[in-house]
Protein backbone atom coordinates (compact mmCIF):
# COMPACT_ATOMS: atom_id res chain seq x y z
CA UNK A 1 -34.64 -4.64 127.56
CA UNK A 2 -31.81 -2.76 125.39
CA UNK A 3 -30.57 -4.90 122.83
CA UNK A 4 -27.13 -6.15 122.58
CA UNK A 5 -24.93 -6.08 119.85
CA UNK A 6 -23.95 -9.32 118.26
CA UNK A 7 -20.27 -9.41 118.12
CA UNK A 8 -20.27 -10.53 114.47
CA UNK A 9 -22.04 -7.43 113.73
CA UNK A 10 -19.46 -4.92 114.95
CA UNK A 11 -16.56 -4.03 117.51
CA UNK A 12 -16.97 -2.32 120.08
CA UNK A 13 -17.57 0.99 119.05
CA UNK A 14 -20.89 0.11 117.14
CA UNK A 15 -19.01 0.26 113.50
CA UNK A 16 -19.27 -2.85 111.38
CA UNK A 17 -16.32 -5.29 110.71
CA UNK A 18 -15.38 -7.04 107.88
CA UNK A 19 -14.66 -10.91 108.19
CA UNK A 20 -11.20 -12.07 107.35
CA UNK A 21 -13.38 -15.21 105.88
CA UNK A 22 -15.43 -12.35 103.73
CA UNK A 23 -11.71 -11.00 102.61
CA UNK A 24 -10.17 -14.76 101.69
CA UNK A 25 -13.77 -14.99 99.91
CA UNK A 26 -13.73 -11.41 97.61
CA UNK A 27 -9.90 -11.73 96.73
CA UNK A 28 -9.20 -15.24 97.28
CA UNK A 29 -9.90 -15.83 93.30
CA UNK A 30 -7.28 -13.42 92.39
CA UNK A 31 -4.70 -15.21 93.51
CA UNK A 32 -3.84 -16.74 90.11
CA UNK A 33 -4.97 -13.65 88.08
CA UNK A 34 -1.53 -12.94 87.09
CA UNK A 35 -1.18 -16.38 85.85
CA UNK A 36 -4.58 -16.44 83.72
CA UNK A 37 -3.69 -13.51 82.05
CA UNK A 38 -0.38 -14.74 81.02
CA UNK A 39 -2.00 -18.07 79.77
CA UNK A 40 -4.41 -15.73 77.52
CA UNK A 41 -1.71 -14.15 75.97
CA UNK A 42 0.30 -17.50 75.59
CA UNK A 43 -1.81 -19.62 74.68
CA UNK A 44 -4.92 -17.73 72.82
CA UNK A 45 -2.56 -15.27 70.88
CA UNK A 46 -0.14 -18.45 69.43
CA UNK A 47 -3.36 -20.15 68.31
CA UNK A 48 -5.38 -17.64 67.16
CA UNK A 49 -2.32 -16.33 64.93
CA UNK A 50 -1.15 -19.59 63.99
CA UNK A 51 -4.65 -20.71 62.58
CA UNK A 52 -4.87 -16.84 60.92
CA UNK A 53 -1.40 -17.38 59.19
CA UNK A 54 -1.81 -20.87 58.17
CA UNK A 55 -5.74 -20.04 57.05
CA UNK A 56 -4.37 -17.08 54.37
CA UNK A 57 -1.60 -18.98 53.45
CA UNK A 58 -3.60 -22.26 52.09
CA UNK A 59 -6.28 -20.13 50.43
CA UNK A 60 -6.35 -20.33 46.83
CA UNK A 61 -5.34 -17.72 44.28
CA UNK A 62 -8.74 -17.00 43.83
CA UNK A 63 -9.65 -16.20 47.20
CA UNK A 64 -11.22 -20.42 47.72
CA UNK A 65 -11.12 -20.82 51.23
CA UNK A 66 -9.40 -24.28 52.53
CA UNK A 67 -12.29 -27.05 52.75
CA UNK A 68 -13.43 -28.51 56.29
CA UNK A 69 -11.14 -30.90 56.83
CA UNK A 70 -8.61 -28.76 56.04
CA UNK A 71 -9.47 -26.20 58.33
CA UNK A 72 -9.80 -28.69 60.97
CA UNK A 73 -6.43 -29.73 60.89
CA UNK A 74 -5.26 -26.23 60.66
CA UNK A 75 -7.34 -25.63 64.04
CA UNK A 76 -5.50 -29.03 65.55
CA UNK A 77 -2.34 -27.56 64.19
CA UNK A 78 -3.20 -24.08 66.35
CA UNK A 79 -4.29 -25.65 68.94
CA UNK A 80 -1.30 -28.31 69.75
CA UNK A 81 0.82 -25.23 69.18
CA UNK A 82 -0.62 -22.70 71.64
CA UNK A 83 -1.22 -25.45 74.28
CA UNK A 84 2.42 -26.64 74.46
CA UNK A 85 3.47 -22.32 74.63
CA UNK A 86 0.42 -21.71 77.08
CA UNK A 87 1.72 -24.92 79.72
CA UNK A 88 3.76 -23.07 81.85
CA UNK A 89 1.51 -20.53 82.53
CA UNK A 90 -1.07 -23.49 83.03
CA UNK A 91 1.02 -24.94 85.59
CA UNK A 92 1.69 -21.78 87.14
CA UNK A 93 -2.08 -21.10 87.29
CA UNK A 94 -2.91 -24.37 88.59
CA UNK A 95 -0.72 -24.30 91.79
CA UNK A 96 -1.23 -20.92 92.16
CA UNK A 97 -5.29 -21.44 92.49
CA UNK A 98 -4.72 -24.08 94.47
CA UNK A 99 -2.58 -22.71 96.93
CA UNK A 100 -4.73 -21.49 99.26
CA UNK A 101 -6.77 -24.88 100.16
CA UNK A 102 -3.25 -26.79 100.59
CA UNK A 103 -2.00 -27.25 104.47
CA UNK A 104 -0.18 -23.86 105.64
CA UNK A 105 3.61 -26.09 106.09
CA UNK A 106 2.67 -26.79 102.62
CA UNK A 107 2.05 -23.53 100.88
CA UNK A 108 4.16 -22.42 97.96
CA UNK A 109 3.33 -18.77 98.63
CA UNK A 110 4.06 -17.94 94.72
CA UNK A 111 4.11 -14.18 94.66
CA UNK A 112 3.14 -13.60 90.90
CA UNK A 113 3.22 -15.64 87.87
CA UNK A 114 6.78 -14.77 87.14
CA UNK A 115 7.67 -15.49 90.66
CA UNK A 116 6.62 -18.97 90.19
CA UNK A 117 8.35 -19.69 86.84
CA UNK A 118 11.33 -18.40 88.08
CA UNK A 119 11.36 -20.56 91.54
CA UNK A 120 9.56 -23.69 89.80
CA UNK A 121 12.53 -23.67 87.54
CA UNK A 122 15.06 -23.40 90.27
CA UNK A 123 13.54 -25.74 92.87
CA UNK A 124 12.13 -28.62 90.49
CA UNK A 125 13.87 -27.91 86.85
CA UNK A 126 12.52 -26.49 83.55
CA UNK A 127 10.68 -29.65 82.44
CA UNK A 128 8.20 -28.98 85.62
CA UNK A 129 6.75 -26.22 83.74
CA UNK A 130 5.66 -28.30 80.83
CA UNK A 131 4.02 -31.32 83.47
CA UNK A 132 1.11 -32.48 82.13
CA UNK A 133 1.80 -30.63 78.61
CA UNK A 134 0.24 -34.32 76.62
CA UNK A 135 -3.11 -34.04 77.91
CA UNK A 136 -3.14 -30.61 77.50
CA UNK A 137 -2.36 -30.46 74.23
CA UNK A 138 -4.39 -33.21 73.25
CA UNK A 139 -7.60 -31.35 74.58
CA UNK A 140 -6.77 -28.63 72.83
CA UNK A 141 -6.72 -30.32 69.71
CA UNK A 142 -10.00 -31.22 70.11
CA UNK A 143 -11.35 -27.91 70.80
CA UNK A 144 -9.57 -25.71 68.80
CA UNK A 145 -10.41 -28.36 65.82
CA UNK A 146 -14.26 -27.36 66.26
CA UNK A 147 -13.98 -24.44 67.64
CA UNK A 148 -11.91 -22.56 64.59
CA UNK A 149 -13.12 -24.97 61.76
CA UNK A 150 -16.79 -24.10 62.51
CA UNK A 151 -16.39 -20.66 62.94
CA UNK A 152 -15.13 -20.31 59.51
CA UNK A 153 -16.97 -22.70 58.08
CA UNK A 154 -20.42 -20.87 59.84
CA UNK A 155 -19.05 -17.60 58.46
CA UNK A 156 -18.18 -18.81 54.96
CA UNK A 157 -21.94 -20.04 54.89
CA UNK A 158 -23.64 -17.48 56.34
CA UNK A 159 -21.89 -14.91 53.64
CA UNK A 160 -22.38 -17.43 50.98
CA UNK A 161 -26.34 -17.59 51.89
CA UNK A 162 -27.18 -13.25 50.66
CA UNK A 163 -28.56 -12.77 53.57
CA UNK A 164 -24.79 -11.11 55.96
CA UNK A 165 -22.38 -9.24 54.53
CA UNK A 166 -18.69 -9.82 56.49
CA UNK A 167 -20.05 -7.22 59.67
CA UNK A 168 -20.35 -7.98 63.49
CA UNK A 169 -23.65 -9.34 63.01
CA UNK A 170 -22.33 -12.00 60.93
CA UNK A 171 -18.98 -12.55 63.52
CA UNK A 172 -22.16 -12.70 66.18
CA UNK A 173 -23.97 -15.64 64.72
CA UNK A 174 -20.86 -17.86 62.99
CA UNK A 175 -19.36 -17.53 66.75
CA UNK A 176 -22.22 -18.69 68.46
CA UNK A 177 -22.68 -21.68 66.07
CA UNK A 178 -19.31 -22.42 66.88
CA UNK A 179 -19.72 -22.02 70.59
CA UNK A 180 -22.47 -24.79 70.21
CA UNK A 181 -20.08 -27.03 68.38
CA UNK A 182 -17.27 -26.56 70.64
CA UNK A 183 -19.53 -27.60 73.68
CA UNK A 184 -20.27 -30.37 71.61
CA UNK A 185 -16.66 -31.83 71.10
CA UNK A 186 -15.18 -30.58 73.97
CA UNK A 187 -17.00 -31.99 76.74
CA UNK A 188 -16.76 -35.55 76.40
CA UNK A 189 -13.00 -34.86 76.53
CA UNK A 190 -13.18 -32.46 79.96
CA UNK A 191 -15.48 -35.44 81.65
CA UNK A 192 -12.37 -37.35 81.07
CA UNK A 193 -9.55 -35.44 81.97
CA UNK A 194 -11.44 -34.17 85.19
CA UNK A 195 -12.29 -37.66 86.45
CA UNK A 196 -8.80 -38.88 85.68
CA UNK A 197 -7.04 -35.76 87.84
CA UNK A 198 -9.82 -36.44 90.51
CA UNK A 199 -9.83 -40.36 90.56
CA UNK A 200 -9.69 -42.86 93.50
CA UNK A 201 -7.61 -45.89 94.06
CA UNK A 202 -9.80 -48.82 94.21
CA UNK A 203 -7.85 -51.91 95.91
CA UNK A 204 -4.40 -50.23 94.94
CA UNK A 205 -5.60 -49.80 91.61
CA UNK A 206 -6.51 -46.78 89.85
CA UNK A 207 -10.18 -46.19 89.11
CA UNK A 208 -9.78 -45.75 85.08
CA UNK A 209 -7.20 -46.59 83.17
CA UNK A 210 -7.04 -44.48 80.63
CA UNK A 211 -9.47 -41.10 78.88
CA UNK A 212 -10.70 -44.03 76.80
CA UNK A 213 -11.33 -46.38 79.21
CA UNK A 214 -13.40 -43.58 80.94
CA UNK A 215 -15.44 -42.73 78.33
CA UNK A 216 -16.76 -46.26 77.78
CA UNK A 217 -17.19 -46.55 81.28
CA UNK A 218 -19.47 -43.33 81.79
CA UNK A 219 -21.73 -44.66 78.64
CA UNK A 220 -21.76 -48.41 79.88
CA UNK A 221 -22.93 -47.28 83.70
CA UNK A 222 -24.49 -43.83 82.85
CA UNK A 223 -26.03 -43.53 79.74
CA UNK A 224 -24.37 -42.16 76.32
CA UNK A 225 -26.09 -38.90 76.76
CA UNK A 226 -24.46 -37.99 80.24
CA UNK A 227 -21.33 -37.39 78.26
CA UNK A 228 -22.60 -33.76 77.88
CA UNK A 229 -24.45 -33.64 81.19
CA UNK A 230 -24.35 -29.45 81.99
CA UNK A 231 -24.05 -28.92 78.71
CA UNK A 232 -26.44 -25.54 79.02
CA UNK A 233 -24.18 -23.85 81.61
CA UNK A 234 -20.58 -24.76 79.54
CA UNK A 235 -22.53 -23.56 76.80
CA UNK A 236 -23.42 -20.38 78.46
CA UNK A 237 -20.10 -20.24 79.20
CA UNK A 238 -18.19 -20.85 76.23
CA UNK A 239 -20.84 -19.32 73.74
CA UNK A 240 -19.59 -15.80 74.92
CA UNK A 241 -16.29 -16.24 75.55
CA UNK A 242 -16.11 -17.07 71.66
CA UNK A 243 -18.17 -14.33 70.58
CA UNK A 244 -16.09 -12.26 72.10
CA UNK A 245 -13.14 -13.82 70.96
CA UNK A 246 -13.87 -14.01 67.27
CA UNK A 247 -15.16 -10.45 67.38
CA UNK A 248 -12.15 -8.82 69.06
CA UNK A 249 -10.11 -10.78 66.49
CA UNK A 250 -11.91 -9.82 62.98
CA UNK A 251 -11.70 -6.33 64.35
CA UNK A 252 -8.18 -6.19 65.12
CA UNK A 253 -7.64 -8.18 61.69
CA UNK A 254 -9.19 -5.56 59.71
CA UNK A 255 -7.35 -2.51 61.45
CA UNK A 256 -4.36 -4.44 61.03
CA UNK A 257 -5.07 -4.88 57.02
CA UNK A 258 -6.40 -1.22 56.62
CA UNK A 259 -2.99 0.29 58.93
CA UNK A 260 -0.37 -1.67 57.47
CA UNK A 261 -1.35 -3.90 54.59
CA UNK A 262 -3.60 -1.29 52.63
CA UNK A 263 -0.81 1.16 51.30
């Protein structure tokens, strides 16, 4: 008996077809690309050069670094600044990801990131673009507190130990100290924004009150510990997006110094 073709294999002529679900799958996650990018260069370039600035500027005379504490609240400074400059593109991001699981009637159909600034401005005003700009901010305070403190903390002790001179190899290991950190702080504070943007109303009230409220509640009716359930794969995550971060930026740091700063 000759054996038919399945239909899903191929048309008729024998050549395979590609799905339109295996097309929505491939490209589907580039429909906010525009947006990410424009978020990276909002948001990561004000903080990173805010903290840079503000780090050179409160060192002594002498070359003393600023203490912890100090450098925390530098990073909180950064931080707070880049998230309120990065929450357009946020938004932007946000709706534009989400498009595509929304009802078709009910479809933006944003174009580009640009394209939806422009139209969320002109269909719903300019504060729209900076919706949801306190929480934002407020996480980013958090991470940008550990995440730039303890990288130059790591780095100032791993230069003051003898055993790394200021190379990649030292950028390496203070970065992936402060990846670990950064998990750390950060993910009590993503448990709680994600189950407040994904909570239910429970007899017409809402589920948590407050970030607080669902922190305690987590610990009470989970355990303290699930407050950094996952923590391997955020940390596999995170630790080298910061390597790569810090790296990129002592580089371009140092060209910058020797181009323009050493004549």
């Amino acid at each position: 008996m000759a054996a038919t073709a399945s239909p899903a294999a191929g048309g008729m002529d024998g050549k395979p077809r590609t799905s339109p679900k295996s097309v929505k799958f491939l490209f589907g996650g580039l429909a906010g690309l525009s947006a990410g990018l424009l978020r990276q260069a909002t948001y990561t370039t004000t903080r990173l050069g805010i903290y840079t600035v503000l780090f050179e500027r409160l060192t002594g005379a002498d070359g003393t670094p600023p203490g912890f504490l100090l450098k925390a609240l530098i990073g909180m400074t950064a931080g707070a600044t880049g998230a309120f400059v990065g929450t357009p593109a946020e938004v932007a991001l946000i709706r534009m990801t989400a498009d595509g699981r929304l009802p078709a009637d009910q479809r933006r159909g944003y174009k580009n990131v640009f394209n939806a600034l422009i139209r969320i401005t002109q269909e719903e005003g300019v504060p729209t673009l900076w919706r949801g700009c306190i929480p934002t901010m407020a996480r980013a305070v958090v991470v940008n507190a550990a995440q730039l403190a303890s990288y130059s903390q790591s780095k100032q002790f791993l230069l003051d130990s003898g055993y790394f001179s200021d190379n990649i190899l030292c950028h390496f290991c203070a970065s992936m100290i402060s990846g670990l950190v950064t998990t750390a702080a950060s993910m009590p504070v993503d448990i709680a924004k994600t189950r407040i943007q994904n909570m239910r109303m429970i007899d017409g009230k809402p589920e948590y009150k407050n970030g607080l409220d669902v922190l305690f509640k987590v610990v009470r009716y989970e355990g303290f510990f699930s407050l950094w359930k996952g923590f391997t794969p955020y940390y596999a995550r995170l630790g080298p997006h910061t390597v790569l971060t810090f790296i990129f930026l002592e580089q371009m740091n140092k060209a910058y110094k020797r181009l323009f700063l050493s004549g």
